[in-house]
PDB file of N, CA and C in Angstrom:
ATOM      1  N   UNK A   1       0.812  -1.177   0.000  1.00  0.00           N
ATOM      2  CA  UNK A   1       0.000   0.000   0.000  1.00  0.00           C
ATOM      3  C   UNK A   1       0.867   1.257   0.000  1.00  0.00           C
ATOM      4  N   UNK A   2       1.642   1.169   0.589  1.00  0.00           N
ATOM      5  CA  UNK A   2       2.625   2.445   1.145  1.00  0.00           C
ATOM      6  C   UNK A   2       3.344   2.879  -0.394  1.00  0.00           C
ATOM      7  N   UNK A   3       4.127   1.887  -1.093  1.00  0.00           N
ATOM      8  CA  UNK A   3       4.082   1.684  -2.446  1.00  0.00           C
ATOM      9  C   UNK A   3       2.983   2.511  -3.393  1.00  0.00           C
ATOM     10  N   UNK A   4       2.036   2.082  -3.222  1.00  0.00           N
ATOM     11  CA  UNK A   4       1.018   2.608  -4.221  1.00  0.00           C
ATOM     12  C   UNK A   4       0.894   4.114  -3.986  1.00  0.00           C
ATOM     13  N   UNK A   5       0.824   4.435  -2.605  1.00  0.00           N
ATOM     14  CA  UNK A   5       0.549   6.030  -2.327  1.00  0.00           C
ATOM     15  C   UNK A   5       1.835   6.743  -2.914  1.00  0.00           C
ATOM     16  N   UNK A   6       3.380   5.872  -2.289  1.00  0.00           N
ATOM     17  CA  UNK A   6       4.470   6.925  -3.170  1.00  0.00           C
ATOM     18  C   UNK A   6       4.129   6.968  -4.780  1.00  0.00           C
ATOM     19  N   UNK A   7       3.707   6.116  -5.102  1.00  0.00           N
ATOM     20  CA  UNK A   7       3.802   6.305  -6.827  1.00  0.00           C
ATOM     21  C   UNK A   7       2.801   7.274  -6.827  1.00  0.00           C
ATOM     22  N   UNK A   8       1.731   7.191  -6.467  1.00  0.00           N
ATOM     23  CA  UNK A   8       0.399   8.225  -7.012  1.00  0.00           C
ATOM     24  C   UNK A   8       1.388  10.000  -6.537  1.00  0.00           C
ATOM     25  N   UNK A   9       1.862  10.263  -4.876  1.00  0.00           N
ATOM     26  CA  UNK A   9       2.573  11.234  -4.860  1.00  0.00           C
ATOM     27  C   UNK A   9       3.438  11.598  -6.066  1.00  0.00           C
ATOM     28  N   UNK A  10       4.280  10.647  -6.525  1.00  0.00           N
ATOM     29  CA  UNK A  10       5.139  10.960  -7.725  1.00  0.00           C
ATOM     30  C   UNK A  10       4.815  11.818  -8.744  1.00  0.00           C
ATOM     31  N   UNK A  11       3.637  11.183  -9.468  1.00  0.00           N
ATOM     32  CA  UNK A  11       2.810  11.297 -10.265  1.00  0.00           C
ATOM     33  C   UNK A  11       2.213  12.663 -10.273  1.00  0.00           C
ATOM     34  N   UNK A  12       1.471  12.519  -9.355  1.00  0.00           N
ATOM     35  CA  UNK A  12       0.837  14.207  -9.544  1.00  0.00           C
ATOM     36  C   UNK A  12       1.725  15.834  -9.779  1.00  0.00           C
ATOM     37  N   UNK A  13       3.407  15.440  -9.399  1.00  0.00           N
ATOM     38  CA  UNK A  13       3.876  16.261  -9.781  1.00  0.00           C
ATOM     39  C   UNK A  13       4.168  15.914 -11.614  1.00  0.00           C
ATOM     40  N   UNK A  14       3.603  15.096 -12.142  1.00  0.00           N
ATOM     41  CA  UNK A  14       3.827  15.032 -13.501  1.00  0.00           C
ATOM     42  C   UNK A  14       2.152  14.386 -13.925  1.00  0.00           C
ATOM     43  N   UNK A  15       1.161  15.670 -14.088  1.00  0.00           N
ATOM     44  CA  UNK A  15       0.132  15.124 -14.295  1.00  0.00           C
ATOM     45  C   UNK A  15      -0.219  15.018 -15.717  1.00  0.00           C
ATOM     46  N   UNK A  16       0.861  15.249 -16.856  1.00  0.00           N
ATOM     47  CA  UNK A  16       0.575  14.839 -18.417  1.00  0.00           C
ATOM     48  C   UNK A  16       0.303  15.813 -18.994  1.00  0.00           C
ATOM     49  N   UNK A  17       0.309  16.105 -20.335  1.00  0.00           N
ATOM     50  CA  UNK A  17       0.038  16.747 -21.031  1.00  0.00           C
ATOM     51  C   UNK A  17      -1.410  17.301 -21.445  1.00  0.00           C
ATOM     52  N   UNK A  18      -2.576  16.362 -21.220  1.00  0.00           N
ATOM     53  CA  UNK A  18      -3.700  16.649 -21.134  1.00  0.00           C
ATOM     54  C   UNK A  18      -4.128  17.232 -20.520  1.00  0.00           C
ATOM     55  N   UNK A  19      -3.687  17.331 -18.985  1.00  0.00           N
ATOM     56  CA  UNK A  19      -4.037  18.448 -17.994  1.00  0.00           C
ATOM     57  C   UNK A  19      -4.160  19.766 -17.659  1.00  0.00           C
ATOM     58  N   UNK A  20      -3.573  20.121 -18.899  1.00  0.00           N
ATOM     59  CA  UNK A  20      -3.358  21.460 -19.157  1.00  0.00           C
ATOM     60  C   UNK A  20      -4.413  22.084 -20.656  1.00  0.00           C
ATOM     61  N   UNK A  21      -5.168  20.939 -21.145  1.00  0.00           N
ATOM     62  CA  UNK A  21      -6.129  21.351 -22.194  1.00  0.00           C
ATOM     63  C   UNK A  21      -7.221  22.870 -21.717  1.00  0.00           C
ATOM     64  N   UNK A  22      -7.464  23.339 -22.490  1.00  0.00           N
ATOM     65  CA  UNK A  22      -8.128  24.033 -22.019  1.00  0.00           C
ATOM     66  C   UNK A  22      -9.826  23.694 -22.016  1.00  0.00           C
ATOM     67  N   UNK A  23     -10.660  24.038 -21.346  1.00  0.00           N
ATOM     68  CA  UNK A  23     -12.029  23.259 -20.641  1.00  0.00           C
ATOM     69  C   UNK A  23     -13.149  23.859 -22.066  1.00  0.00           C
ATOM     70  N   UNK A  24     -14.089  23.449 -21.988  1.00  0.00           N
ATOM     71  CA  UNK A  24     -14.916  24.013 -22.968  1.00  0.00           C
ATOM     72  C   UNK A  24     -16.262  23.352 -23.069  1.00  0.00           C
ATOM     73  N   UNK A  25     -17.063  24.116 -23.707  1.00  0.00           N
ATOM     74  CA  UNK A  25     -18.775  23.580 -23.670  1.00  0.00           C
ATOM     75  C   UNK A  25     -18.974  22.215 -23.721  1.00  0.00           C
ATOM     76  N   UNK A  26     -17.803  21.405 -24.497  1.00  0.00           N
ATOM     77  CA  UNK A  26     -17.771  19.787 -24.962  1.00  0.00           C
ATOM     78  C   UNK A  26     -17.303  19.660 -23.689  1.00  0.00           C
ATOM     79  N   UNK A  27     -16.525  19.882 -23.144  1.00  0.00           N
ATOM     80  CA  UNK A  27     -16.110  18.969 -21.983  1.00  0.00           C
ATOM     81  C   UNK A  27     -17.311  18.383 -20.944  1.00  0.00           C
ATOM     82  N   UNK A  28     -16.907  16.972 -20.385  1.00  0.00           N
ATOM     83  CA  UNK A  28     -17.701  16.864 -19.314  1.00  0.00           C
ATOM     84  C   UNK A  28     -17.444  17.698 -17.912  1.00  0.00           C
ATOM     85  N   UNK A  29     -18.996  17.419 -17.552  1.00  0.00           N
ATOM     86  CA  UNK A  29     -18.969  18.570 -16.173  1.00  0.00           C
ATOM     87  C   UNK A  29     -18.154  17.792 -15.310  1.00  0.00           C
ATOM     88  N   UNK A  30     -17.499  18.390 -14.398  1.00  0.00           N
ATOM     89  CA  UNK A  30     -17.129  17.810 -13.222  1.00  0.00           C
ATOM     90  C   UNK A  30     -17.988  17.194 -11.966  1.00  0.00           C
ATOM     91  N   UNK A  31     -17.625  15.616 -11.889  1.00  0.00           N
ATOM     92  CA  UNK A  31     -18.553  14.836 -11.463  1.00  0.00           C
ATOM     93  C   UNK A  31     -17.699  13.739 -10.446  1.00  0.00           C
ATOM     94  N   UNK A  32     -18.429  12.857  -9.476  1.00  0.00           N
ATOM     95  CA  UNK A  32     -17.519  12.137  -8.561  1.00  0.00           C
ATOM     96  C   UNK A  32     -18.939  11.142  -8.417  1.00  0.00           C
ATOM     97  N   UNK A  33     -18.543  10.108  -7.903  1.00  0.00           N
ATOM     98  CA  UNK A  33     -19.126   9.369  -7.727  1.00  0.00           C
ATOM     99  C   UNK A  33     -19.119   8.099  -6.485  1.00  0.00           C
ATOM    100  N   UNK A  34     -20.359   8.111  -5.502  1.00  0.00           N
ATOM    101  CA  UNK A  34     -19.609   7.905  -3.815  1.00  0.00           C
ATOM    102  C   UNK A  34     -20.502   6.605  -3.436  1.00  0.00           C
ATOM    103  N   UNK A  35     -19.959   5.578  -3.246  1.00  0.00           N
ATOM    104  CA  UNK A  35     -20.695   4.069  -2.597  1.00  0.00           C
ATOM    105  C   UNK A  35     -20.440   4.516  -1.110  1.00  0.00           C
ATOM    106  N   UNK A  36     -21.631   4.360  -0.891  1.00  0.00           N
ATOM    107  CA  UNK A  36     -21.816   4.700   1.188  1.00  0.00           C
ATOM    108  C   UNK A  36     -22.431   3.617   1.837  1.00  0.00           C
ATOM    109  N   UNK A  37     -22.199   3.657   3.142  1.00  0.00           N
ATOM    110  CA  UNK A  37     -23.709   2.861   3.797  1.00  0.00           C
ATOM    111  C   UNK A  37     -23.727   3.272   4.837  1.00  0.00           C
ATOM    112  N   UNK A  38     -24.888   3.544   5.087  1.00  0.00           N
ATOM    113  CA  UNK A  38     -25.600   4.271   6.610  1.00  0.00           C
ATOM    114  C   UNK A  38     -25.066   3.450   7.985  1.00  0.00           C
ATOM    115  N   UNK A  39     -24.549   4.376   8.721  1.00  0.00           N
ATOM    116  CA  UNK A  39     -23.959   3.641   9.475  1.00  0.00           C
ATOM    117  C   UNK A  39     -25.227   3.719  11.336  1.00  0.00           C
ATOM    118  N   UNK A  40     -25.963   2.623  11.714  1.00  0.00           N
ATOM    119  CA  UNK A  40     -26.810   2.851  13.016  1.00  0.00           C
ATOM    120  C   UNK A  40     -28.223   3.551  12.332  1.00  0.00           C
ATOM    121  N   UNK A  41     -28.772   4.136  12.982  1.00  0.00           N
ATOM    122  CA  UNK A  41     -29.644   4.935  12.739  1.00  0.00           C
ATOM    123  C   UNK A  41     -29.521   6.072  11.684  1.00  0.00           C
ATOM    124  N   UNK A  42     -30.389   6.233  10.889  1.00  0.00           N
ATOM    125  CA  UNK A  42     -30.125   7.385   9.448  1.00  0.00           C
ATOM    126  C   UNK A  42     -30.485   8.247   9.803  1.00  0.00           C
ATOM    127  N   UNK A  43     -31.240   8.718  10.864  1.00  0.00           N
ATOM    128  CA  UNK A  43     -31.358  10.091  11.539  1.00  0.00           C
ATOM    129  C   UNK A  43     -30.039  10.905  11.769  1.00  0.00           C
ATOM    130  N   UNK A  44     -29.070   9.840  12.408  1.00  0.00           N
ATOM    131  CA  UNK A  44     -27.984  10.662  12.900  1.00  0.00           C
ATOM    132  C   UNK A  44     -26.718  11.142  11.652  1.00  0.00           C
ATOM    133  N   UNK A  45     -27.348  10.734  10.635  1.00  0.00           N
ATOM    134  CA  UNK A  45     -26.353  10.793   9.053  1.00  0.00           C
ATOM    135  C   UNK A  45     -25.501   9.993   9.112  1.00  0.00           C
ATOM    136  N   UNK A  46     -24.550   9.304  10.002  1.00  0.00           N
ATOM    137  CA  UNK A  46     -23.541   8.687   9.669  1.00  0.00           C
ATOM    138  C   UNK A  46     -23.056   7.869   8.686  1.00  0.00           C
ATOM    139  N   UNK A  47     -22.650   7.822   7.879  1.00  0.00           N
ATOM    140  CA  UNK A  47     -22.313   6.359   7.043  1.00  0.00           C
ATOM    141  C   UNK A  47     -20.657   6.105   6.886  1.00  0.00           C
ATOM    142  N   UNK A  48     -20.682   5.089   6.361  1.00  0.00           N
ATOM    143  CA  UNK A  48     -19.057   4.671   5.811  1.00  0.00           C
ATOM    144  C   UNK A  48     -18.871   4.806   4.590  1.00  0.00           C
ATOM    145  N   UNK A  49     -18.159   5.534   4.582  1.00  0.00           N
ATOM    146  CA  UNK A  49     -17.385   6.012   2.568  1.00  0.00           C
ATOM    147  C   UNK A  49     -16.963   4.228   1.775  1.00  0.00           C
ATOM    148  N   UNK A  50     -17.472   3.443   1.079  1.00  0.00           N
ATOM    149  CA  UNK A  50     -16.879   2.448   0.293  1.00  0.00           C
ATOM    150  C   UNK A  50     -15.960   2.475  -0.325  1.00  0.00           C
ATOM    151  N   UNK A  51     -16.411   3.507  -1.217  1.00  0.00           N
ATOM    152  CA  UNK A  51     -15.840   3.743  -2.963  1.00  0.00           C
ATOM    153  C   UNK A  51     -15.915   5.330  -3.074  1.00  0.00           C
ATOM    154  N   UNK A  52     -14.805   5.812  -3.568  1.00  0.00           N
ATOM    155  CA  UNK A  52     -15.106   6.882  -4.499  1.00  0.00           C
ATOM    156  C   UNK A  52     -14.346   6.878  -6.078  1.00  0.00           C
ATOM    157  N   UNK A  53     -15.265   7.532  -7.470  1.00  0.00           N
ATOM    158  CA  UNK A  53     -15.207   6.898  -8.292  1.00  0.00           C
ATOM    159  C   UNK A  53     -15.362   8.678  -9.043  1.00  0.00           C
ATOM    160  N   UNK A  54     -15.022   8.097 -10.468  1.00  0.00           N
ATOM    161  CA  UNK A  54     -15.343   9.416 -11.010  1.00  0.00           C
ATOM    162  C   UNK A  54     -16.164   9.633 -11.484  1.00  0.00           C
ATOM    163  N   UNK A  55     -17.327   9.388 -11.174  1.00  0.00           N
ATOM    164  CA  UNK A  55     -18.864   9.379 -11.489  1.00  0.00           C
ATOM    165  C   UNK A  55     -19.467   9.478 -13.115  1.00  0.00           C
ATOM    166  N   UNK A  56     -18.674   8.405 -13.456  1.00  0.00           N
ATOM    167  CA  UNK A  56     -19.254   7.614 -14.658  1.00  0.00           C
ATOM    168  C   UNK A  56     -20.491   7.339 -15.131  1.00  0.00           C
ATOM    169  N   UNK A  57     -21.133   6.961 -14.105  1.00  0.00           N
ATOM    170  CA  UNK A  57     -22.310   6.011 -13.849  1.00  0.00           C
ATOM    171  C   UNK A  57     -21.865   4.658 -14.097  1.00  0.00           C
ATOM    172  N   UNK A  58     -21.236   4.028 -14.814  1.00  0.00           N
ATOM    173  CA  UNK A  58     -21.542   2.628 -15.072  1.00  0.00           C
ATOM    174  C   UNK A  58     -20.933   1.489 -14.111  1.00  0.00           C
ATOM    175  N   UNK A  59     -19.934   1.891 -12.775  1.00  0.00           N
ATOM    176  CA  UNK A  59     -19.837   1.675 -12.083  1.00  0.00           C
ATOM    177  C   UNK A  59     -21.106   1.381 -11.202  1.00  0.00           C
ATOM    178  N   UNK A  60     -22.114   1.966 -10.932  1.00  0.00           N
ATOM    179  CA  UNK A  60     -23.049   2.579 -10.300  1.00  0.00           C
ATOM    180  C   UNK A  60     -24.458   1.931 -10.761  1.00  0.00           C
ATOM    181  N   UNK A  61     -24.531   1.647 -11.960  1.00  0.00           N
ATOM    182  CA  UNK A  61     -25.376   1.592 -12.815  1.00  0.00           C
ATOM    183  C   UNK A  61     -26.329   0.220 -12.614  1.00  0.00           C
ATOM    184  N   UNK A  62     -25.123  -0.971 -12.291  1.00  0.00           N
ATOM    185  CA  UNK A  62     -25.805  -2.145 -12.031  1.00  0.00           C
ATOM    186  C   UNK A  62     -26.489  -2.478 -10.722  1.00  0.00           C
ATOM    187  N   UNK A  63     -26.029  -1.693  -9.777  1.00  0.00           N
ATOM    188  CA  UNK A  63     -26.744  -1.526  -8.472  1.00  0.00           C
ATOM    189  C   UNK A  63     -28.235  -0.918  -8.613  1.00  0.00           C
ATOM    190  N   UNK A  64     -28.764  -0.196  -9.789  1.00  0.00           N
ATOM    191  CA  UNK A  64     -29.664   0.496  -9.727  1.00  0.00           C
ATOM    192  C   UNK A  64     -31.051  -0.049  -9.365  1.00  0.00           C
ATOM    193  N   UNK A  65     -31.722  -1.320  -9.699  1.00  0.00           N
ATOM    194  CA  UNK A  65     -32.661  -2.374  -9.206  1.00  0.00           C
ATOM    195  C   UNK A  65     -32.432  -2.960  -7.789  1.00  0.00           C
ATOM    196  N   UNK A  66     -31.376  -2.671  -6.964  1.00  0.00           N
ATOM    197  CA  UNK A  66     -31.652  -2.579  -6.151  1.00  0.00           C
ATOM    198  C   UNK A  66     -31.998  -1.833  -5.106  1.00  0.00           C
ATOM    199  N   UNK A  67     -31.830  -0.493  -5.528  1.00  0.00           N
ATOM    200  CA  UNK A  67     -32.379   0.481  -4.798  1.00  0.00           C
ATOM    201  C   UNK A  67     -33.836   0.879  -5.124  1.00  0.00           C
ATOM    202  N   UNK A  68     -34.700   0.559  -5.537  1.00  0.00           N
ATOM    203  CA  UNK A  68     -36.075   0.445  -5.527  1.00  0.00           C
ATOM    204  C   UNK A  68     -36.638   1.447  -7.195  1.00  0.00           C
ATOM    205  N   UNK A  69     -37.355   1.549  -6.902  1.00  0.00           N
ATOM    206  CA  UNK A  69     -38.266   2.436  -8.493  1.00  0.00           C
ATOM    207  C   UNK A  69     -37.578   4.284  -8.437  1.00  0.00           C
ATOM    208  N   UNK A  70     -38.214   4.762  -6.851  1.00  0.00           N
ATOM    209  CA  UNK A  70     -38.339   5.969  -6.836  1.00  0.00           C
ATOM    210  C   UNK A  70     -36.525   6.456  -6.747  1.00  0.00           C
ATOM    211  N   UNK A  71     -35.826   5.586  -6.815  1.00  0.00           N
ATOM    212  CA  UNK A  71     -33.977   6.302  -6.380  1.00  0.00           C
ATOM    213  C   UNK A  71     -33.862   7.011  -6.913  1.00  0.00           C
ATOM    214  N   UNK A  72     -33.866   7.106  -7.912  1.00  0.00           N
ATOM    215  CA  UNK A  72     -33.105   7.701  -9.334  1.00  0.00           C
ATOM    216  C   UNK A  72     -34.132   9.553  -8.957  1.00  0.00           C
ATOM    217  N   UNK A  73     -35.303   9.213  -9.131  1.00  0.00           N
ATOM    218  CA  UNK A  73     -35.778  10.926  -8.896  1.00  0.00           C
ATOM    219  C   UNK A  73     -35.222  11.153  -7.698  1.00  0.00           C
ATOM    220  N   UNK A  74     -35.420  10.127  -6.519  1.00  0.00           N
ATOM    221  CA  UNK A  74     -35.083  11.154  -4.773  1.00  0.00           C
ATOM    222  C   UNK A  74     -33.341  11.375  -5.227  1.00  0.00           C
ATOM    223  N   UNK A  75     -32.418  10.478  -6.179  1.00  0.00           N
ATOM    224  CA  UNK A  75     -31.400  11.082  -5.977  1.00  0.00           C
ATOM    225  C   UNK A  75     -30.830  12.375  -7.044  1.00  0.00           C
ATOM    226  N   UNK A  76     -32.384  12.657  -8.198  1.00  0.00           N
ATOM    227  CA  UNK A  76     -32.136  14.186  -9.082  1.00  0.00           C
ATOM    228  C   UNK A  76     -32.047  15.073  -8.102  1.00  0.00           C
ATOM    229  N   UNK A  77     -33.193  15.117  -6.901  1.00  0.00           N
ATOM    230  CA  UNK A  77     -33.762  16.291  -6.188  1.00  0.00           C
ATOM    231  C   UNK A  77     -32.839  16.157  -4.823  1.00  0.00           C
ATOM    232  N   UNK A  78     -32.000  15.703  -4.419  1.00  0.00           N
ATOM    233  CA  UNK A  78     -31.127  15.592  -3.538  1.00  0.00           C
ATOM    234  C   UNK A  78     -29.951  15.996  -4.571  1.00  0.00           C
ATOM    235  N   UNK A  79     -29.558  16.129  -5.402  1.00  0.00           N
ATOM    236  CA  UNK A  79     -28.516  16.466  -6.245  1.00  0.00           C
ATOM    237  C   UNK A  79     -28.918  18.073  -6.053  1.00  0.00           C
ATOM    238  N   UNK A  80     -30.108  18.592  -7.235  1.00  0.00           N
ATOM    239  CA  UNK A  80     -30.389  19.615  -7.073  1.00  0.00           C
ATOM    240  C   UNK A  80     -30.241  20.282  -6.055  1.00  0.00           C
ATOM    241  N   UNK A  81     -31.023  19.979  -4.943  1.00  0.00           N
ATOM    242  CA  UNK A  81     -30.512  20.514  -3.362  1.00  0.00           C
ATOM    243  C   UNK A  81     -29.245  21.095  -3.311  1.00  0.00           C
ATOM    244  N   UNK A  82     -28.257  20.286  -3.811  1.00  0.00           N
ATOM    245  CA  UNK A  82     -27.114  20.634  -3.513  1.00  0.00           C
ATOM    246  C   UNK A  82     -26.103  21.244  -4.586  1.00  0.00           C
ATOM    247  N   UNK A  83     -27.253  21.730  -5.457  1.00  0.00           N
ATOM    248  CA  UNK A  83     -26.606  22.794  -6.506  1.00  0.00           C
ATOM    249  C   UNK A  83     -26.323  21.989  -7.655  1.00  0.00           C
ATOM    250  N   UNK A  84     -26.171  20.818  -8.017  1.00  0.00           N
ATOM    251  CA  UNK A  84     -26.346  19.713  -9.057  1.00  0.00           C
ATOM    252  C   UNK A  84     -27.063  19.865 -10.031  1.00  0.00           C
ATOM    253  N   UNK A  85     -27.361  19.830 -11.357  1.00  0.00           N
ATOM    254  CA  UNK A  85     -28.404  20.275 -12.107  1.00  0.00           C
ATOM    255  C   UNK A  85     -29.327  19.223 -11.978  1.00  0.00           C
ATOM    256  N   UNK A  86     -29.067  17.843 -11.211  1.00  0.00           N
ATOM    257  CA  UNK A  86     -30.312  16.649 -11.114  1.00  0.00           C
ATOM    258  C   UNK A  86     -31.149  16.583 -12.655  1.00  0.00           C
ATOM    259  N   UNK A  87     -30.443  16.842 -13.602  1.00  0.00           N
ATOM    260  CA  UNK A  87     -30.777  16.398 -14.843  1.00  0.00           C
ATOM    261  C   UNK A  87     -30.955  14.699 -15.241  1.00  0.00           C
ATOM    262  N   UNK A  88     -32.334  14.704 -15.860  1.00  0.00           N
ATOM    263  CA  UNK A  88     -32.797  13.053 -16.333  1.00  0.00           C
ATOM    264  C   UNK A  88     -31.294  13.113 -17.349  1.00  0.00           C
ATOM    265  N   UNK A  89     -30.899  11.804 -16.764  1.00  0.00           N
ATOM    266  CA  UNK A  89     -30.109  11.326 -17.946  1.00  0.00           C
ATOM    267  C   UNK A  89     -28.661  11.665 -18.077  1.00  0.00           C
ATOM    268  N   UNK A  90     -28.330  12.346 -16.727  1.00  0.00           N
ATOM    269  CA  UNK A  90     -27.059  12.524 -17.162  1.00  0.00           C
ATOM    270  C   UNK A  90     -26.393  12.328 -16.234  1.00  0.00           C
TER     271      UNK A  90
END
């Protein structure tokens, strides 16, 4: 493990040539993507971080039948909430 973190440190002082593109209407928005689970009672918010991902969706995607019918809208309008455009479909 200790291994893996020096290389990623390394790295970011050489983050590539792409990194420096400049951003534009085509680009994708900036997005993340977070596997949790409620940790005790959901009143008190707690959960445990799983995964974080760069919010692809397709990571995400096959879990979706199990979170019931209504997820997908409670999680547009919980996006929105939080300044997200909670756009169908994206």
């Amino acid at each position: 493990m200790s291994a893996a973190q020096a290389a990623d440190h390394r790295a970011r002082s050489h983050p590539g040539e792409r990194a420096w593109l400049p951003v534009g209407a085509t680009s994708a928005p900036p997005s993340v993507g977070v596997m949790y689970q409620v940790v005790g009672d959901p009143a008190d918010g707690r959960i445990v971080v799983n995964n974080f991902g760069s919010g692809t969706g397709a990571l995400f995607a096959r879990f979706a039948t199990l979170l019931g019918d209504d997820f997908g809208d409670d999680l547009r309008r919980g996006c929105g909430r939080c300044g997200g455009a909670g756009r169908r479909g994206s």
